[in-house]
C-alpha atoms as a PDB file:
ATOM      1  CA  UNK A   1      12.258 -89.315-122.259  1.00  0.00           C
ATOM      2  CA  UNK A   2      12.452 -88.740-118.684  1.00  0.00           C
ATOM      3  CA  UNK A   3      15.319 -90.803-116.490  1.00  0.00           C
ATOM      4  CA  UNK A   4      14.974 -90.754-112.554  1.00  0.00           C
ATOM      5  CA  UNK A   5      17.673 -89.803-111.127  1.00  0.00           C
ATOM      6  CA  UNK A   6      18.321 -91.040-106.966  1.00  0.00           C
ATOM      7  CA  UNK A   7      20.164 -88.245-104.598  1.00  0.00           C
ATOM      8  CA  UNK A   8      21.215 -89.302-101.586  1.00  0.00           C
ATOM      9  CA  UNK A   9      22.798 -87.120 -99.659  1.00  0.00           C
ATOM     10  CA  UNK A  10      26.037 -88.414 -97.246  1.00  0.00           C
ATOM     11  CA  UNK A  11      28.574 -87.373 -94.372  1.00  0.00           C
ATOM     12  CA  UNK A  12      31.624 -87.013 -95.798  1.00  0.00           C
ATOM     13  CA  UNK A  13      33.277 -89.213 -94.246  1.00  0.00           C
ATOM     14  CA  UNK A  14      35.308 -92.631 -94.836  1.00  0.00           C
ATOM     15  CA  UNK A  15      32.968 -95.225 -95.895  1.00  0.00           C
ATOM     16  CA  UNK A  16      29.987 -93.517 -96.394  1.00  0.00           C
ATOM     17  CA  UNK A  17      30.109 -94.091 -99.756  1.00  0.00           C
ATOM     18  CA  UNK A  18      30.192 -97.607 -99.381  1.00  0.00           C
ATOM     19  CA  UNK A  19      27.174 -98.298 -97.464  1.00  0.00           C
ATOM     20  CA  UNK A  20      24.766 -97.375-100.397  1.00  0.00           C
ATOM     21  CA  UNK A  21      27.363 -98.398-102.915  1.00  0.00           C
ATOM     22  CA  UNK A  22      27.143-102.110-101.513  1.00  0.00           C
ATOM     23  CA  UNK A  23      23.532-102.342-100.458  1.00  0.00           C
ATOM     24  CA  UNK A  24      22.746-101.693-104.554  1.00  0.00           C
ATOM     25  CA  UNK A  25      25.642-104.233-104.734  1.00  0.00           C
ATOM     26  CA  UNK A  26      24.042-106.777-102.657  1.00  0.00           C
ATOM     27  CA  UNK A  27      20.496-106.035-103.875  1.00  0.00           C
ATOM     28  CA  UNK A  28      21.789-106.960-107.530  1.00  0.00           C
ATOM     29  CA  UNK A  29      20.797-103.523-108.456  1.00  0.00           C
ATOM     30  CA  UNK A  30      23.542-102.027-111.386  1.00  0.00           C
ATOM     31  CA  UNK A  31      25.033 -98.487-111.556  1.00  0.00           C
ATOM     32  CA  UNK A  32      24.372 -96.931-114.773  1.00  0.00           C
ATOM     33  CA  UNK A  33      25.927 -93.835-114.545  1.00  0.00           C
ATOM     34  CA  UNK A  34      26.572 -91.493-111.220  1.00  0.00           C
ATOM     35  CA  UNK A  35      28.322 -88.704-109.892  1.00  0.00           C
ATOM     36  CA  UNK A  36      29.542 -87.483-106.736  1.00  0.00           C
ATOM     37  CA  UNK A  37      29.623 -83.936-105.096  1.00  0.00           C
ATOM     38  CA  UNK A  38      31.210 -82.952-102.168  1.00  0.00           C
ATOM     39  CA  UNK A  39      30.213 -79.746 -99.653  1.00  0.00           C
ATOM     40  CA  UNK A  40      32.523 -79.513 -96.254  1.00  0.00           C
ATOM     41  CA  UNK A  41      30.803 -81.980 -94.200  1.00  0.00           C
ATOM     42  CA  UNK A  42      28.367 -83.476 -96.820  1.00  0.00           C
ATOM     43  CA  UNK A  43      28.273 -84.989-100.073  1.00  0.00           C
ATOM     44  CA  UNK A  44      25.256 -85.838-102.946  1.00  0.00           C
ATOM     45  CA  UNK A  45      25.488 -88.801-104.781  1.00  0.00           C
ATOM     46  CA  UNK A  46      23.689 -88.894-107.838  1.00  0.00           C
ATOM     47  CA  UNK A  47      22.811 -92.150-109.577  1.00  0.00           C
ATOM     48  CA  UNK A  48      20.821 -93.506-112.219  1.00  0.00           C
ATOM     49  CA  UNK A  49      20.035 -97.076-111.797  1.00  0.00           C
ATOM     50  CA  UNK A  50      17.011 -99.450-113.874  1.00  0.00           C
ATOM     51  CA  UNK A  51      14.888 -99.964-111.408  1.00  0.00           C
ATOM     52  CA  UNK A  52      15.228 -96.798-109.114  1.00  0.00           C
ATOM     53  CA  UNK A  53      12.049 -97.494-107.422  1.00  0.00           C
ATOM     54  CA  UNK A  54      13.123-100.655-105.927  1.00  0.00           C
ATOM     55  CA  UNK A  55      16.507 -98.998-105.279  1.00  0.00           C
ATOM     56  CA  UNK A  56      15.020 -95.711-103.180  1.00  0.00           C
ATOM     57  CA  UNK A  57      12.635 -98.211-101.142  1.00  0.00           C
ATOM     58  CA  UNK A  58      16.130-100.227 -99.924  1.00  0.00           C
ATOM     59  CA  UNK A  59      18.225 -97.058 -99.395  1.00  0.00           C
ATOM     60  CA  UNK A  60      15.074 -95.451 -97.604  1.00  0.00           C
ATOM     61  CA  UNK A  61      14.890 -99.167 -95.733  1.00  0.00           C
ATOM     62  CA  UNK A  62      18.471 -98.663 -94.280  1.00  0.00           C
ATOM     63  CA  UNK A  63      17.558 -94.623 -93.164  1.00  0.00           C
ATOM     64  CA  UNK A  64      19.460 -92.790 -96.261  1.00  0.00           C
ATOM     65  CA  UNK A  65      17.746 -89.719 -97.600  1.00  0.00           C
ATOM     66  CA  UNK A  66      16.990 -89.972-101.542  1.00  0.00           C
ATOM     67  CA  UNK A  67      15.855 -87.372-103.538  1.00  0.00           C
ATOM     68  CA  UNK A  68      14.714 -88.864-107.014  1.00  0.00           C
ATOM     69  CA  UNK A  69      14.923 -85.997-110.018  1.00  0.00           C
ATOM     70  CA  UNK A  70      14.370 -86.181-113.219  1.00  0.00           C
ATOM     71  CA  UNK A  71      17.262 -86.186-115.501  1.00  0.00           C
ATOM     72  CA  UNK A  72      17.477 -86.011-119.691  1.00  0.00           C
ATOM     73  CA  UNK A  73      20.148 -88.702-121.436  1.00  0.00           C
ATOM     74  CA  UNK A  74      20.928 -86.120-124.544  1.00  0.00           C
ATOM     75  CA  UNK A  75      23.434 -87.556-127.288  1.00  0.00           C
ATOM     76  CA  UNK A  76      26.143 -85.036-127.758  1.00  0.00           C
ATOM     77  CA  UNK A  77      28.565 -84.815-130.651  1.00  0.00           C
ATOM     78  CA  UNK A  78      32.107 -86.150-129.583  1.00  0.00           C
ATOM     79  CA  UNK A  79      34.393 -83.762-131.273  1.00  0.00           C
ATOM     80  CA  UNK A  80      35.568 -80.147-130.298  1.00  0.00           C
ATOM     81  CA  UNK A  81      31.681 -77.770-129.728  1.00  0.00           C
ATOM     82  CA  UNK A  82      29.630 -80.928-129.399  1.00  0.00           C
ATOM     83  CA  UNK A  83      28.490 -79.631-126.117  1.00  0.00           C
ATOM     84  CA  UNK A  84      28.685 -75.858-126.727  1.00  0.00           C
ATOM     85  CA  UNK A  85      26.240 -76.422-129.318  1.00  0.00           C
ATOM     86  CA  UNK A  86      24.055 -78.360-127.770  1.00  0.00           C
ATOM     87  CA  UNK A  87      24.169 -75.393-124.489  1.00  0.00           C
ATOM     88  CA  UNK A  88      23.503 -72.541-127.563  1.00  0.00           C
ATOM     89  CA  UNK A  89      20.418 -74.524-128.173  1.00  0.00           C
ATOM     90  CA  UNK A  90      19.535 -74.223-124.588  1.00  0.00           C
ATOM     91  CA  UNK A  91      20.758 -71.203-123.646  1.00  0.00           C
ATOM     92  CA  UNK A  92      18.666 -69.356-126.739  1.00  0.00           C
ATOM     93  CA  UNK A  93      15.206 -71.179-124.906  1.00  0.00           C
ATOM     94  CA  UNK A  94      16.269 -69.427-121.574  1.00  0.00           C
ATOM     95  CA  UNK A  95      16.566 -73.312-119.746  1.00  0.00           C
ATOM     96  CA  UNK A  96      18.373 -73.203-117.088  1.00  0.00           C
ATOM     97  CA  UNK A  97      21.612 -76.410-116.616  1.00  0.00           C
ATOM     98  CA  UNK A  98      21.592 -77.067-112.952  1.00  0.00           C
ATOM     99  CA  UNK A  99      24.434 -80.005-113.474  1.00  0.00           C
ATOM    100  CA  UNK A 100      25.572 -82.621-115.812  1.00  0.00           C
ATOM    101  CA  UNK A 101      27.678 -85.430-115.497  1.00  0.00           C
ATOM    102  CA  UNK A 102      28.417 -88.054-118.568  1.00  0.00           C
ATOM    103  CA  UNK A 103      28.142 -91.972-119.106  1.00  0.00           C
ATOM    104  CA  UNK A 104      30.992 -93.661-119.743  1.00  0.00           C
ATOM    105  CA  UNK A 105      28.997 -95.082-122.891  1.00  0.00           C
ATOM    106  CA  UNK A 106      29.135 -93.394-126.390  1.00  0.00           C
ATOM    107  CA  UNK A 107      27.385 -94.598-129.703  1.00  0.00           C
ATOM    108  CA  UNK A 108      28.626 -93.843-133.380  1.00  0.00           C
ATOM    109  CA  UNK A 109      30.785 -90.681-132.826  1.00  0.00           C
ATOM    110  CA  UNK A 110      28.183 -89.245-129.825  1.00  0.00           C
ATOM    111  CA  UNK A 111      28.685 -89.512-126.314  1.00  0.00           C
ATOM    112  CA  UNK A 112      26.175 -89.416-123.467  1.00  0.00           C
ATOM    113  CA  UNK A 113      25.603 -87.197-120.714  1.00  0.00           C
ATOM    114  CA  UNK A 114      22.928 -86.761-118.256  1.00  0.00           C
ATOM    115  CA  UNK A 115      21.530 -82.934-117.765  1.00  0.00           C
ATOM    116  CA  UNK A 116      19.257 -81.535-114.815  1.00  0.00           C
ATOM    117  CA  UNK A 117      17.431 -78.559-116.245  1.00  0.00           C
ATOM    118  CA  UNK A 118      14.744 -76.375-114.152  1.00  0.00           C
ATOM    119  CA  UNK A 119      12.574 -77.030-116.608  1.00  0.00           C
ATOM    120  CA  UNK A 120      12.959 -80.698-118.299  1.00  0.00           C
ATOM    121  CA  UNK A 121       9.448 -80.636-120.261  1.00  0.00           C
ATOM    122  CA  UNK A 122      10.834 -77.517-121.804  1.00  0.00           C
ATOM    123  CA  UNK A 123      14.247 -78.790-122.484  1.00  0.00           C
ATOM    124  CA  UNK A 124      13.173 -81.984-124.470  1.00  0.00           C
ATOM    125  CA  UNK A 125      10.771 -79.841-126.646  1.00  0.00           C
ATOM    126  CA  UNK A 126      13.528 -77.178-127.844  1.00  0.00           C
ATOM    127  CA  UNK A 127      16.205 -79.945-127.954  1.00  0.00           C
ATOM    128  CA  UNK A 128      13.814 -81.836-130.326  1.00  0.00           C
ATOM    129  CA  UNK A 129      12.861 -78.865-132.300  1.00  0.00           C
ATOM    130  CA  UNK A 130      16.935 -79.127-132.972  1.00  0.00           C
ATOM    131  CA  UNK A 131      16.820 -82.269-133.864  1.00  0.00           C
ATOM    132  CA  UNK A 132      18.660 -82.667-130.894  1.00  0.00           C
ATOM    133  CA  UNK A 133      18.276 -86.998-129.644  1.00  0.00           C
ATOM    134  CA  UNK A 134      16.895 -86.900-125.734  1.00  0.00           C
ATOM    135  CA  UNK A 135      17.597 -90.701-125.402  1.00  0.00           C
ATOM    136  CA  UNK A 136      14.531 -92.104-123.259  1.00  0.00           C
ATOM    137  CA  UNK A 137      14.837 -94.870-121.241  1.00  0.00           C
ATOM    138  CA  UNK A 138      14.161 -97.968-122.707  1.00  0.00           C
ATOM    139  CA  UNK A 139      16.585 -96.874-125.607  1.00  0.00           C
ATOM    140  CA  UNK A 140      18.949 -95.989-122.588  1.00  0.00           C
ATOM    141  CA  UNK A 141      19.076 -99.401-121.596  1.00  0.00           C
ATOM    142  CA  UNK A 142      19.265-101.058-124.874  1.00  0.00           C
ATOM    143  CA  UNK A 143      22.162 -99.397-124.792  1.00  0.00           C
ATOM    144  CA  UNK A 144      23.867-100.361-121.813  1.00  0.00           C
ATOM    145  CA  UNK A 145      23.799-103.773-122.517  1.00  0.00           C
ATOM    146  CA  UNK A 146      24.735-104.148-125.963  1.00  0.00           C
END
């Protein structure tokens, strides 16, 4: 239920985006979903990619620091309190939302979005008490390439 998540963390400067961006590019290696945060002279990309082993060994190869995380897919609602309801849910359990970001993929009338919770063992247990869907990865990826 689990997805790994790569960090890397960059200057923030022009083109240092591209440098990871193009090695995945190069290495044939797709991006599923990511994110990008930016601090005053830094910024964390977040990625999830299939085979994030073989991408952290490349980016490591090159001298980028990644961080890999563990991140939950969760299918939310898309209408007006999809995702309040789903944050009541957690919220009531006491689990703490360090960040989100979403897919650009949505199935039915859900969307997807990626959370990083302090506690992600907890998280999938309340959320399937709620019959709340954690989407694990080999359903992620079915997914993407339908």
């Amino acid at each position: 239920m689990k997805l790994q998540q790569l960090s890397l963390f960059l200057e923030n400067k022009p083109g240092a985006l591209s440098t990871p961006v193009k090695l995945l590019a190069e290495a044939k290696i797709n991006l599923l979903a990511l994110t990008m945060a930016e601090a005053q002279h830094y910024g964390i990309l977040r990625l999830v990619v299939r085979d994030w082993k073989r991408a952290k060994s490349l980016l490591e190869k090159r001298g980028l620091a990644v961080k890999v995380t563990d991140v939950l897919a969760i299918e939310v609602a898309d209408r007006p309190g999809g995702l309040a309801e789903i944050l009541t849910v957690l919220e009531g359990a006491g689990i703490n939302l360090e960040y989100m970001y979403a897919f650009t993929l949505k199935r039915d009338s859900r969307g997807l979005l990626l959370f990083r919770f302090d506690d992600p063992d907890k998280a999938i247990g309340v959320l399937q008490m709620k019959n709340i869907n954690v989407v694990g990865s080999a359903e992620l990826f079915q997914l993407l390439e339908s």
